[in-house]
Structures are given as C-alpha cells and as structure tokens.
Protein backbone atom coordinates (compact mmCIF):
# COMPACT_ATOMS: atom_id res chain seq x y z
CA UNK A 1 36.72 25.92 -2.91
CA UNK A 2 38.71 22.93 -2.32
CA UNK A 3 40.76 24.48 0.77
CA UNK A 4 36.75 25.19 2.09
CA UNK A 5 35.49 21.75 1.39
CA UNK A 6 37.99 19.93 3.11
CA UNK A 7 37.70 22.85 6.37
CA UNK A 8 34.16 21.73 6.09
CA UNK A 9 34.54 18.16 6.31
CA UNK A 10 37.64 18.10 8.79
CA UNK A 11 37.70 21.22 10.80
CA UNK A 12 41.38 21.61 9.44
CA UNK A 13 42.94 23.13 6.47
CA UNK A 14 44.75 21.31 4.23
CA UNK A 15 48.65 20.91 4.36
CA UNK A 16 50.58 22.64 1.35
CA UNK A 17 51.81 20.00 -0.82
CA UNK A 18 55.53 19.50 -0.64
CA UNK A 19 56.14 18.24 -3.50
CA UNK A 20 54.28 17.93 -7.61
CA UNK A 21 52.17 14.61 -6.55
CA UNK A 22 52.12 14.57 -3.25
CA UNK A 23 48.56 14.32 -1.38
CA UNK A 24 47.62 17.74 0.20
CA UNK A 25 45.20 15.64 2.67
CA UNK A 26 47.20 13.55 4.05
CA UNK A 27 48.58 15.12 7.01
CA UNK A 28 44.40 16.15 7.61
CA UNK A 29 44.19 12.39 8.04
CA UNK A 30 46.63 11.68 10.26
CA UNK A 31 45.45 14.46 12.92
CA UNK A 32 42.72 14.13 15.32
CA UNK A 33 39.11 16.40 14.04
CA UNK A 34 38.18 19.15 15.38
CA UNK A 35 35.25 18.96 17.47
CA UNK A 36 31.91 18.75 15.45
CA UNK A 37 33.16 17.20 12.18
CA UNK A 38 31.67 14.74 10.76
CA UNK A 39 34.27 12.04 11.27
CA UNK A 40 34.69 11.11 14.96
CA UNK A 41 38.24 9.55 15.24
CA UNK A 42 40.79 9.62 13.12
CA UNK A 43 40.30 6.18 11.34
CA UNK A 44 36.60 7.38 10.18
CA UNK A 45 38.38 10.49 8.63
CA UNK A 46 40.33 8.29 6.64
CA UNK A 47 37.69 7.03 5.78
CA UNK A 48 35.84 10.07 4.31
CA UNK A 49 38.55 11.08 2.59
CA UNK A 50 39.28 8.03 0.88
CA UNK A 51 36.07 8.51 -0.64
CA UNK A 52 34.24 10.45 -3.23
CA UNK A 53 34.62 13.33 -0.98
CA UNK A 54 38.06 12.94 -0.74
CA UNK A 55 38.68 12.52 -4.16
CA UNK A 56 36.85 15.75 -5.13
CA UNK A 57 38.80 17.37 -3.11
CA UNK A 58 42.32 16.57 -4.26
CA UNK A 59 41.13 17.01 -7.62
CA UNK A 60 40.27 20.85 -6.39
CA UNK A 61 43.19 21.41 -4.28
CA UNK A 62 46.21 20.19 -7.22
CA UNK A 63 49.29 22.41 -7.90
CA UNK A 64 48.60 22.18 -11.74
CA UNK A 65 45.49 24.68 -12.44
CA UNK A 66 44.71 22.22 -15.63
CA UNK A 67 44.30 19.85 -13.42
CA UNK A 68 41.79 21.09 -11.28
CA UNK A 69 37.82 21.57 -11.73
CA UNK A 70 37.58 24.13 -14.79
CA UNK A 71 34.43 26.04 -13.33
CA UNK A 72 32.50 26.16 -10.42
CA UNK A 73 29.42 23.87 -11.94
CA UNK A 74 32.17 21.28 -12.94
CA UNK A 75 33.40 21.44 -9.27
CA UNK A 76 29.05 21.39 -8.21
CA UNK A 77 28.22 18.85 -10.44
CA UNK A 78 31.58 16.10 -9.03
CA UNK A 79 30.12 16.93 -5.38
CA UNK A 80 26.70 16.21 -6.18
C-alpha cells in the first residue's frame, strides 16, 4: 500500500532503501513528476512529501515490518 500511495502521489515508485534508515522517497523527490501528478515541479513534490502524506508513507514503506502500519484501518485511519 505504501509502494501505491506514493505511485499515486508522484507517478514514480519508490527507490529501495539502501541502507536500515535510509529514506525510500528521497530519490522520488529529487526527480522530475510524471505528467498529471499532483505536484508540478520538483520543489512542490518536496513539498508533499515532507508532509503528512509523506510521512504516512515512509511509515508504510520501512524495512522493519514492526515498524510499519499493523493493519489496513491503521494505515486508513493515518491517511485520513
């Protein structure tokens, strides 16, 4: 769900995270959207995902499954 939220708001998947700790969005950020997303350049991308969205999403997309959303309403209920 995370890998399809941040499709949704990008156009792009998410990188694999290198490393434990490293942010899987942040080479999303750093590349131009695809057309018809949300963000229109790359600096409003930033943006969004330095938000709530963003944060969601990292919290979805972590290499530790204890550390991500333990059900689907938990994961409803941080989007909402």
């Amino acid at each position: 769900l995370g890998v399809l939220l941040v499709e949704l708001l990008t156009g792009d998947r998410p990188q694999p995270a290198a490393a434990a700790g490293s942010d899987p969005l942040a080479g999303v950020a750093a590349t131009e959207p695809a057309a018809g997303v949300r963000a229109s350049t790359p600096r409003a991308l930033a943006r969004l995902l330095a938000g709530e969205a963003g944060a969601v999403a990292r919290k979805a997309l972590r290499q530790d499954p204890a550390a991500r959303y333990g059900s689907a309403q938990a994961f409803a209920e941080d989007l909402a």
